[in-house]
N, C-alpha and C. Protein backbone atom coordinates (compact mmCIF):
# COMPACT_ATOMS: atom_id res chain seq x y z
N UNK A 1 4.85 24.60 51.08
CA UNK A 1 5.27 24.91 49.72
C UNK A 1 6.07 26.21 49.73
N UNK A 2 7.11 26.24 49.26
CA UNK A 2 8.17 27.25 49.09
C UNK A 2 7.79 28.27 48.57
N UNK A 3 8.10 29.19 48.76
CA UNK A 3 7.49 30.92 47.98
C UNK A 3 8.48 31.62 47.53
N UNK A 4 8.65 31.61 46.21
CA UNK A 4 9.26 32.28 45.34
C UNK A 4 9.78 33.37 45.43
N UNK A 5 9.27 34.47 45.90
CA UNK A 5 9.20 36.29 45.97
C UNK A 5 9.76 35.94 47.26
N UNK A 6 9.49 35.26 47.96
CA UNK A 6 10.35 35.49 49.94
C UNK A 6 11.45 35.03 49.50
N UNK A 7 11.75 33.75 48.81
CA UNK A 7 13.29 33.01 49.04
C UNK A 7 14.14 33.91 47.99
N UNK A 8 13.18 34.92 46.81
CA UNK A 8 14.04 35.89 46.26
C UNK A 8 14.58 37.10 46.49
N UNK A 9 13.61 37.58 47.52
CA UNK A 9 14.02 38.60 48.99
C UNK A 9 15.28 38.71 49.55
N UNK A 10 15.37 36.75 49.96
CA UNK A 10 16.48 36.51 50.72
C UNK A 10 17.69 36.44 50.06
N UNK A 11 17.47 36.27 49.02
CA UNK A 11 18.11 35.88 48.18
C UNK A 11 19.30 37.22 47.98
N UNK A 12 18.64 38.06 47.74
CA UNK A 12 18.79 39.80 47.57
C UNK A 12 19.68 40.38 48.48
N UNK A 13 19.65 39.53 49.79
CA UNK A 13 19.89 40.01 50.61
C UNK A 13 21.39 40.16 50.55
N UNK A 14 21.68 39.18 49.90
CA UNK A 14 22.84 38.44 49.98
C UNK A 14 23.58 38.88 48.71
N UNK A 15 23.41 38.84 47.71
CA UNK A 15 23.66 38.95 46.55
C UNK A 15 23.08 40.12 45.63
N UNK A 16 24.11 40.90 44.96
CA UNK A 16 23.42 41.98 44.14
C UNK A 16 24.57 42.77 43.50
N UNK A 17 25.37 43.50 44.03
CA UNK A 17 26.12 44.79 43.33
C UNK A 17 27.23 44.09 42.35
N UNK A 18 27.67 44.01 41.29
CA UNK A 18 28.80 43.59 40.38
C UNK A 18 29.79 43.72 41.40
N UNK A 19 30.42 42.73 41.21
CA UNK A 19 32.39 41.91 41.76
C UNK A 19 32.94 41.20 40.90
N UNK A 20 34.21 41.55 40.85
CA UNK A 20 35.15 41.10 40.14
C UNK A 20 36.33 40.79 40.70
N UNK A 21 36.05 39.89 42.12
CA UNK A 21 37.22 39.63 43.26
C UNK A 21 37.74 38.82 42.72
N UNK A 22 39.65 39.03 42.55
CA UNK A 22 40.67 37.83 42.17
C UNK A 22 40.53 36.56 42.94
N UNK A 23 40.34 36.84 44.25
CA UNK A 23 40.02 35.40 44.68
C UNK A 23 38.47 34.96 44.88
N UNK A 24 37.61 35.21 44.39
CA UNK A 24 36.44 35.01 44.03
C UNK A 24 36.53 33.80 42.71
N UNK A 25 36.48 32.34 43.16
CA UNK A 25 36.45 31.58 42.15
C UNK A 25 35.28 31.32 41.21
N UNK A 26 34.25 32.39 41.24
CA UNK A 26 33.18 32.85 40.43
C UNK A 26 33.66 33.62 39.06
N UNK A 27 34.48 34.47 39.38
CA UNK A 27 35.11 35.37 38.71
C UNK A 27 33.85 36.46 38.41
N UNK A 28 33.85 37.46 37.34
CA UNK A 28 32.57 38.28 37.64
C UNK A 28 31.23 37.93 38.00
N UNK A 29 30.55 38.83 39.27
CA UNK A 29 29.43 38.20 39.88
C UNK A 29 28.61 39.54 39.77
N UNK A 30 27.51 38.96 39.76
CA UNK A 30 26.38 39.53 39.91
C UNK A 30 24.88 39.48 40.11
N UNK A 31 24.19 39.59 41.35
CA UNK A 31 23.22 39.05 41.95
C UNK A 31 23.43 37.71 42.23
N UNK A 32 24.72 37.03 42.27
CA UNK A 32 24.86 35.92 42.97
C UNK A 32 25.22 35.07 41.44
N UNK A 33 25.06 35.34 40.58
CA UNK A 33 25.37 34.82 38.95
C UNK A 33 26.52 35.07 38.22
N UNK A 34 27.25 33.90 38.48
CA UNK A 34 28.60 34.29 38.12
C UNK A 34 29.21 34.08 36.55
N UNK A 35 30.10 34.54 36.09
CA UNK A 35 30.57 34.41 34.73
C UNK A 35 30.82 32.90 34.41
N UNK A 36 31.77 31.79 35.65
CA UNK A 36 32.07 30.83 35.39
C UNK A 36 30.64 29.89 35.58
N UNK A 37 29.95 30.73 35.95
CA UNK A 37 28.78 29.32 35.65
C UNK A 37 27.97 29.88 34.32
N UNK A 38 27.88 31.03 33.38
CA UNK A 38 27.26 31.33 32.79
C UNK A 38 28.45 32.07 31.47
N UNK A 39 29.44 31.58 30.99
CA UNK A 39 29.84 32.35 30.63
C UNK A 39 29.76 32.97 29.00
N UNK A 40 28.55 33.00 28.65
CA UNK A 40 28.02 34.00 27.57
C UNK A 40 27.35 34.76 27.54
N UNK A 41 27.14 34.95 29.06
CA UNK A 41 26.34 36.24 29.50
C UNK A 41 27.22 37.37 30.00
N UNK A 42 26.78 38.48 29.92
CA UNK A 42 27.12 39.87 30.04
C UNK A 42 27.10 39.84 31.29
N UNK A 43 27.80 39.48 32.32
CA UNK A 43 26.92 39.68 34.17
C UNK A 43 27.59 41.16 34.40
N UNK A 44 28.53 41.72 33.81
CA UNK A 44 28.59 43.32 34.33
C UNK A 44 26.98 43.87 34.10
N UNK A 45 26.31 43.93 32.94
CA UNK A 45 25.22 44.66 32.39
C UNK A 45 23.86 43.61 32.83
N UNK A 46 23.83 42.91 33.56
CA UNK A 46 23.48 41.79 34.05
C UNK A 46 22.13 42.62 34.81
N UNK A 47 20.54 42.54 34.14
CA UNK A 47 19.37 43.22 34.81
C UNK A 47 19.11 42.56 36.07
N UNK A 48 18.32 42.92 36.80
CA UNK A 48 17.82 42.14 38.25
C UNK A 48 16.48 41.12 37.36
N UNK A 49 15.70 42.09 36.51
CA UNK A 49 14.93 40.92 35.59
C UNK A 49 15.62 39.70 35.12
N UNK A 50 16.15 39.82 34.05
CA UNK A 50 17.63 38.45 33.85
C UNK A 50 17.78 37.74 34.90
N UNK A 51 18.39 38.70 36.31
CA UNK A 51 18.86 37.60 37.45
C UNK A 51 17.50 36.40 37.80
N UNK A 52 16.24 37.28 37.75
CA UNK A 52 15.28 36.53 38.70
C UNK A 52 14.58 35.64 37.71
N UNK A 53 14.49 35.62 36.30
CA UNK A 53 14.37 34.55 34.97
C UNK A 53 15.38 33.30 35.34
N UNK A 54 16.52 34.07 35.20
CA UNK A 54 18.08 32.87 36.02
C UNK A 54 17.63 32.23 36.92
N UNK A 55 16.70 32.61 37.86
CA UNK A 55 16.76 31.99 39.48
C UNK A 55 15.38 31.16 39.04
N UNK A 56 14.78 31.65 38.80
CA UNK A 56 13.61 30.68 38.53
C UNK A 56 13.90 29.57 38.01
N UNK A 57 14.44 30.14 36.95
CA UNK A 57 14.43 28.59 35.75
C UNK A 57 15.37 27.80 36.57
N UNK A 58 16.76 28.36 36.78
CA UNK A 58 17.74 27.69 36.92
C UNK A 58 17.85 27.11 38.17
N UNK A 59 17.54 27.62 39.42
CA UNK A 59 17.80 27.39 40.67
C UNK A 59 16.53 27.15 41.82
N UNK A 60 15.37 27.80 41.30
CA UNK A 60 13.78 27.64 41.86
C UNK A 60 13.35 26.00 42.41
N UNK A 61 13.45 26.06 40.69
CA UNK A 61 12.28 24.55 40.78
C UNK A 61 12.48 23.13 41.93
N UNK A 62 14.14 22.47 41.72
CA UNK A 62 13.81 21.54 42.93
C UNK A 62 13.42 21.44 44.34
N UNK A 63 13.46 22.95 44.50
CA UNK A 63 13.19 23.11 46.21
C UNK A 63 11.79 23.91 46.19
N UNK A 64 11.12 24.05 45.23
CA UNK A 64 9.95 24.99 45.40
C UNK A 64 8.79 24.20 46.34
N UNK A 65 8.63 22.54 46.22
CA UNK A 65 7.81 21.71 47.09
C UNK A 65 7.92 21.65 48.41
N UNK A 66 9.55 21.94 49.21
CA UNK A 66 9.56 21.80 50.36
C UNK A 66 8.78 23.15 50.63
N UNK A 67 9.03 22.84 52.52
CA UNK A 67 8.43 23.88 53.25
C UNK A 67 8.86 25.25 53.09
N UNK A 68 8.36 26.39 53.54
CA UNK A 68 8.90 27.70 52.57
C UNK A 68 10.62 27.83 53.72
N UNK A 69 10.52 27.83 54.67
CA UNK A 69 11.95 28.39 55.47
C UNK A 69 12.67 27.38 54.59
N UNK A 70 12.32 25.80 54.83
CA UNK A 70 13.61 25.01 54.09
C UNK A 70 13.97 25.58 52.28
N UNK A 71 13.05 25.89 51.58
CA UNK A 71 13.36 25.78 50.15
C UNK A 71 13.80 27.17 49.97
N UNK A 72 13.71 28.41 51.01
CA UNK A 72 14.70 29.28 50.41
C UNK A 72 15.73 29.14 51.49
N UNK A 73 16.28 28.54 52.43
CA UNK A 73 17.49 28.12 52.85
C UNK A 73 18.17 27.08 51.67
N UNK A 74 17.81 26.23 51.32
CA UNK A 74 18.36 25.33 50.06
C UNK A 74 18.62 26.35 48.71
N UNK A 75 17.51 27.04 48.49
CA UNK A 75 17.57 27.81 47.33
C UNK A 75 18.96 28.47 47.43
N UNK A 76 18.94 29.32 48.99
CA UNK A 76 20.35 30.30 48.84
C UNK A 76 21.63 29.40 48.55
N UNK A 77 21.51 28.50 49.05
CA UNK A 77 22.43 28.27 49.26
C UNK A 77 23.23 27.24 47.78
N UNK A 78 21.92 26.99 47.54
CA UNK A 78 22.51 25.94 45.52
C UNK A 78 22.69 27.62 44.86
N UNK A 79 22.25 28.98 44.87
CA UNK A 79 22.73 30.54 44.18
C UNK A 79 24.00 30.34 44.74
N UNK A 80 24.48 30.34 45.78
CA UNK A 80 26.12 30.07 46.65
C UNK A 80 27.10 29.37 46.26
N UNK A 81 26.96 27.65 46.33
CA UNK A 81 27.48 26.68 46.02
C UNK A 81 26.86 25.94 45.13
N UNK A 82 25.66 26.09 44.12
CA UNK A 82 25.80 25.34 43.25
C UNK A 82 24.45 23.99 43.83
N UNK A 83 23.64 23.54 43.05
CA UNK A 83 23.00 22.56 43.06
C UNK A 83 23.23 21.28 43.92
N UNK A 84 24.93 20.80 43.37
CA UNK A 84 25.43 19.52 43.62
C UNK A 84 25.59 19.90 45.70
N UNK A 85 26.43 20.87 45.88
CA UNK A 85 26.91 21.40 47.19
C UNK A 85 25.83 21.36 47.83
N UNK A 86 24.63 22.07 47.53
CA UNK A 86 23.56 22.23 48.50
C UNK A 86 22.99 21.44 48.58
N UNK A 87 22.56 20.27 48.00
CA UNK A 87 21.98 18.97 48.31
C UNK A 87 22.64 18.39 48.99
N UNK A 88 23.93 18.17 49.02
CA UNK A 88 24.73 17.35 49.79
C UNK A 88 24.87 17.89 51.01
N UNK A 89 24.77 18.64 51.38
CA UNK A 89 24.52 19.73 52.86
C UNK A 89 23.09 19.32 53.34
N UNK A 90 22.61 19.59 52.48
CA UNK A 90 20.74 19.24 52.75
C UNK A 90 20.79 17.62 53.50
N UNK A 91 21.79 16.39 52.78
CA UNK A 91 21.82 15.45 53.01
C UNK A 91 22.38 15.36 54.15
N UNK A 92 23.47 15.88 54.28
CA UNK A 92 24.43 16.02 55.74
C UNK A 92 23.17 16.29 56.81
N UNK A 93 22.47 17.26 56.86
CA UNK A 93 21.69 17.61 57.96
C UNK A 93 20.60 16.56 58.00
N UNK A 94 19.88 15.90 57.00
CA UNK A 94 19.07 14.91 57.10
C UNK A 94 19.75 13.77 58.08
N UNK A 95 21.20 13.72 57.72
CA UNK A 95 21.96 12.14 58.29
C UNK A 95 21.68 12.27 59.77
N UNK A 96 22.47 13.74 60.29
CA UNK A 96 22.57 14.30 61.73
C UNK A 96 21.20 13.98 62.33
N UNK A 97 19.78 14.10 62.02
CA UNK A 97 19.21 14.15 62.10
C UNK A 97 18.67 12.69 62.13
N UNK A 98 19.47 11.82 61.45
CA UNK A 98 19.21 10.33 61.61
C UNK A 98 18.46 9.85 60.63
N UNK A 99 18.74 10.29 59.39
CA UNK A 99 17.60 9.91 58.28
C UNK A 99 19.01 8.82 57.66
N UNK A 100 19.63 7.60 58.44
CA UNK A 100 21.05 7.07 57.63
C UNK A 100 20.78 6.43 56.10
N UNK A 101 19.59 6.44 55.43
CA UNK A 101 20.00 5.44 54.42
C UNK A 101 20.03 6.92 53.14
N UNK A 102 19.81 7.71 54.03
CA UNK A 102 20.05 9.26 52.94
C UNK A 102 21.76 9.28 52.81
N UNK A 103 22.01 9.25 51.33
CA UNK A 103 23.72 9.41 51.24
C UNK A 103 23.93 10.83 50.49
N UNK A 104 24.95 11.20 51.17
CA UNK A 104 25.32 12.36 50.45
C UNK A 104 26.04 12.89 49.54
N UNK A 105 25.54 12.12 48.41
CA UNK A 105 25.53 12.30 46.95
C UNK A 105 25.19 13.28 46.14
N UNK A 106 24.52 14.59 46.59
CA UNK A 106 24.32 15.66 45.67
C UNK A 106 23.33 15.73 44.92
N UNK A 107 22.28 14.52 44.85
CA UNK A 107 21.81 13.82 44.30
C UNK A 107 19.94 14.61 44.92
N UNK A 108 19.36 15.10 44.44
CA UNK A 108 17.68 15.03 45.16
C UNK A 108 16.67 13.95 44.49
N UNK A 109 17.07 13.44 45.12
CA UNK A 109 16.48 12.32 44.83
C UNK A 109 14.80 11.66 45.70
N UNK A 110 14.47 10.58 45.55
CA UNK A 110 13.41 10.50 46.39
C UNK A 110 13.49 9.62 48.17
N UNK A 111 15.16 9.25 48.00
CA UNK A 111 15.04 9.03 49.25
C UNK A 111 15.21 10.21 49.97
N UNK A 112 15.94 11.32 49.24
CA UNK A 112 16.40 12.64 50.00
C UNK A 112 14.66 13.28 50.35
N UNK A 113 13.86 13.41 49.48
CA UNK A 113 12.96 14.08 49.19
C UNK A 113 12.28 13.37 50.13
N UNK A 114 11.72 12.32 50.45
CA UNK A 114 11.30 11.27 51.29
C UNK A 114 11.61 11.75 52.67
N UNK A 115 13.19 12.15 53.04
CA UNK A 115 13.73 12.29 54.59
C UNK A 115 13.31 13.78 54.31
N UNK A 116 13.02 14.46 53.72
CA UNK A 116 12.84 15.95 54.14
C UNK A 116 11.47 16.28 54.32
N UNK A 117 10.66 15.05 53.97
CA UNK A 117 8.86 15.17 54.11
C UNK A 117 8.87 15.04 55.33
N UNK A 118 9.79 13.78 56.00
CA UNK A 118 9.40 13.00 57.10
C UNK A 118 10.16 13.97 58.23
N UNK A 119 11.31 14.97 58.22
CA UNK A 119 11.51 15.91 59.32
C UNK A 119 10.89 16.86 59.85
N UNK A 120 11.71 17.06 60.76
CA UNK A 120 10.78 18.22 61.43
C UNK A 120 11.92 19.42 61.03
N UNK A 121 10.59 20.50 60.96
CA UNK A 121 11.50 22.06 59.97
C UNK A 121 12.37 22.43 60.95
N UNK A 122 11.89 22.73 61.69
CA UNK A 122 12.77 23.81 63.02
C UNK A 122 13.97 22.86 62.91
N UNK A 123 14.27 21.64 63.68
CA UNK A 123 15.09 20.89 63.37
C UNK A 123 16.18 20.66 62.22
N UNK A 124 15.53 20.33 61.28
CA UNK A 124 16.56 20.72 59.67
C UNK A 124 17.09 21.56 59.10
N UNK A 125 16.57 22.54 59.42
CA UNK A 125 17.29 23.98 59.41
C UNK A 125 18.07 24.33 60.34
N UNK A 126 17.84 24.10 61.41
CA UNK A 126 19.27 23.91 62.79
C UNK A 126 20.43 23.29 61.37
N UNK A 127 19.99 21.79 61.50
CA UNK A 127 21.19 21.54 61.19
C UNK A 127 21.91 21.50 59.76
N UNK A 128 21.13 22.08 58.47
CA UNK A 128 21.34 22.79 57.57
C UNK A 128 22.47 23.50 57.54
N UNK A 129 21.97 24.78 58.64
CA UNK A 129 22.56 25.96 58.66
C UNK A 129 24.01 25.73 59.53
N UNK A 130 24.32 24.45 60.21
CA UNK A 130 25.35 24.17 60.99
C UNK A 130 26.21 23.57 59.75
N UNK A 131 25.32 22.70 58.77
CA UNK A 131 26.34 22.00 58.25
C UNK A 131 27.32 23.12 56.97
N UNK A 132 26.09 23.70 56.53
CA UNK A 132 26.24 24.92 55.99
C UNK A 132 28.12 25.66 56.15
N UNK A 133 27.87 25.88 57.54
CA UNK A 133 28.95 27.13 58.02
C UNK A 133 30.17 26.00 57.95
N UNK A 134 29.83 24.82 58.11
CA UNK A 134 31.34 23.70 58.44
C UNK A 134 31.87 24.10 57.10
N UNK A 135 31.37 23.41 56.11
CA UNK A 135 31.95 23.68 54.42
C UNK A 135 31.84 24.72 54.30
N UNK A 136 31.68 26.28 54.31
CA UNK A 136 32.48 27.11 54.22
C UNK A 136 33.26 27.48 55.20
N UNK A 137 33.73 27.17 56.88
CA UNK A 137 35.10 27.04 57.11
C UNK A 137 36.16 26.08 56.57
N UNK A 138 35.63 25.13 56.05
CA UNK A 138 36.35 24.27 55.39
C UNK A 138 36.85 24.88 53.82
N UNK A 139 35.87 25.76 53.23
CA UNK A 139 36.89 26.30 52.16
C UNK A 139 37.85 26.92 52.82
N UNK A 140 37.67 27.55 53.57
CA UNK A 140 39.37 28.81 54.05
C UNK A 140 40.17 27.70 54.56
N UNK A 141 39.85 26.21 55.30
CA UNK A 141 40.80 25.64 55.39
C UNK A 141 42.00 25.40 54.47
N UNK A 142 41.03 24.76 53.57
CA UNK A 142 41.97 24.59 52.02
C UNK A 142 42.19 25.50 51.43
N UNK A 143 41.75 26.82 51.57
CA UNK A 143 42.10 27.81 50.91
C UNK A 143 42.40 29.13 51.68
N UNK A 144 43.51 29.94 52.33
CA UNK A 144 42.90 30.81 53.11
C UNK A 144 43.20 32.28 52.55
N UNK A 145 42.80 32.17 51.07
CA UNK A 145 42.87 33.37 50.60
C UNK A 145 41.16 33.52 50.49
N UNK A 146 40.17 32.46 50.84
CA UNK A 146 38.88 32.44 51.31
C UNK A 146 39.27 33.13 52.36
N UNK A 147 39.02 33.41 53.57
CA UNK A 147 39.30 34.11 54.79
C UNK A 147 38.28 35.54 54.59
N UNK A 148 38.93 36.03 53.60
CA UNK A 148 38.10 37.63 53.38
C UNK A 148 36.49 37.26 53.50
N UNK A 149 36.11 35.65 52.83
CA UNK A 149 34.85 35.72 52.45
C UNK A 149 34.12 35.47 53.60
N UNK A 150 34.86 34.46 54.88
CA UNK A 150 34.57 33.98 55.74
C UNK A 150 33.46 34.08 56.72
N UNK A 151 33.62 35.84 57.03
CA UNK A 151 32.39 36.37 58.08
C UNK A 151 31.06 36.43 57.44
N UNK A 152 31.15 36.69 56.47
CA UNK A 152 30.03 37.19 55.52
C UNK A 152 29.25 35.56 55.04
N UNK A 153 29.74 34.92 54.98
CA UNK A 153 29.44 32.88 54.67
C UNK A 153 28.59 33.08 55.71
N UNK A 154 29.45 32.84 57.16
CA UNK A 154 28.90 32.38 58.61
C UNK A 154 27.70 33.10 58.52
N UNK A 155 27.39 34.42 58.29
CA UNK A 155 26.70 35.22 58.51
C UNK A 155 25.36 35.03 57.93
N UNK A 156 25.60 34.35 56.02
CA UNK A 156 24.49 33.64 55.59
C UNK A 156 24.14 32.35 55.69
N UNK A 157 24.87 31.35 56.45
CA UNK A 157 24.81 30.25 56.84
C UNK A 157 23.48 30.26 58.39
N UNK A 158 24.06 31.33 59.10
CA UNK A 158 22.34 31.24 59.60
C UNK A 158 21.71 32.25 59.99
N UNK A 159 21.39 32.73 58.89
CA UNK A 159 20.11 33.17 58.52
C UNK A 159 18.93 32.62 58.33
């Protein structure tokens, strides 16, 4: 069972001081909470209380059942890319792993939920964190005004 206060640790780690990078397709960020996903919130004046209400409600709950390394690796990474992105990564590493009737739809569903009972951790997080780093070299592919963000991705990709 996933632990809240550790995957918000990690979470921290990663995310915290106000940005307002032009090529940041978040546009203002803060603690990982960006304007374009929230935008009637204040995220300059944006508390760390607020952030971790945000993370709970918003980003906690579907991964709080897995194992604790997997659900704050998933956790960081739906604060990163978003719900839809990190499941579908989650799914990617289930496939590698040979779970094939898991599709990667974005979707947590119960066949997903099903292949992540039935893996082994050490294992899924290998390939998590591999599939992880592909889609963000793949943003600077398509984008390489991503590039700046690049080292710093790889860097939370495996962790």
């Amino acid at each position: 069972m996933g632990n809240f206060d550790k995957a918000i640790k990690f979470v921290f780690q990663n995310e915290g001081v106000f940005s307002d990078d032009p090529h940041d397709s978040g546009g203002e960020t803060k603690f990982g909470i960006s304007k374009k996903s929230y935008p009637d919130l204040d995220i300059k004046n944006l508390t760390k209380e607020q952030a971790l209400e945000i993370y709970r409600r918003d980003f906690w709950e579907p991964y709080q059942d897995f194992e604790d390394r997997l659900a704050t690796k998933v956790f960081d990474l739906a604060v990163n890319m978003g719900h839809h992105k990190a499941v579908q990564i989650l799914q990617r590493a289930l496939r590698c792993l040979g779970a094939r009737q898991v599709k990667d739809d974005g979707v947590l569903g119960p066949v997903t939920r099903q292949a992540v009972a039935c893996a082994q951790e050490d294992f899924l997080l290998t390939a998590l964190r591999s599939e992880a780093a592909g889609v963000y070299r793949q943003l600077v592919a398509l984008n390489n005004k991503n590039q700046k963000f690049l080292n710093g991705w790889l860097k939370r990709s495996y962790l």
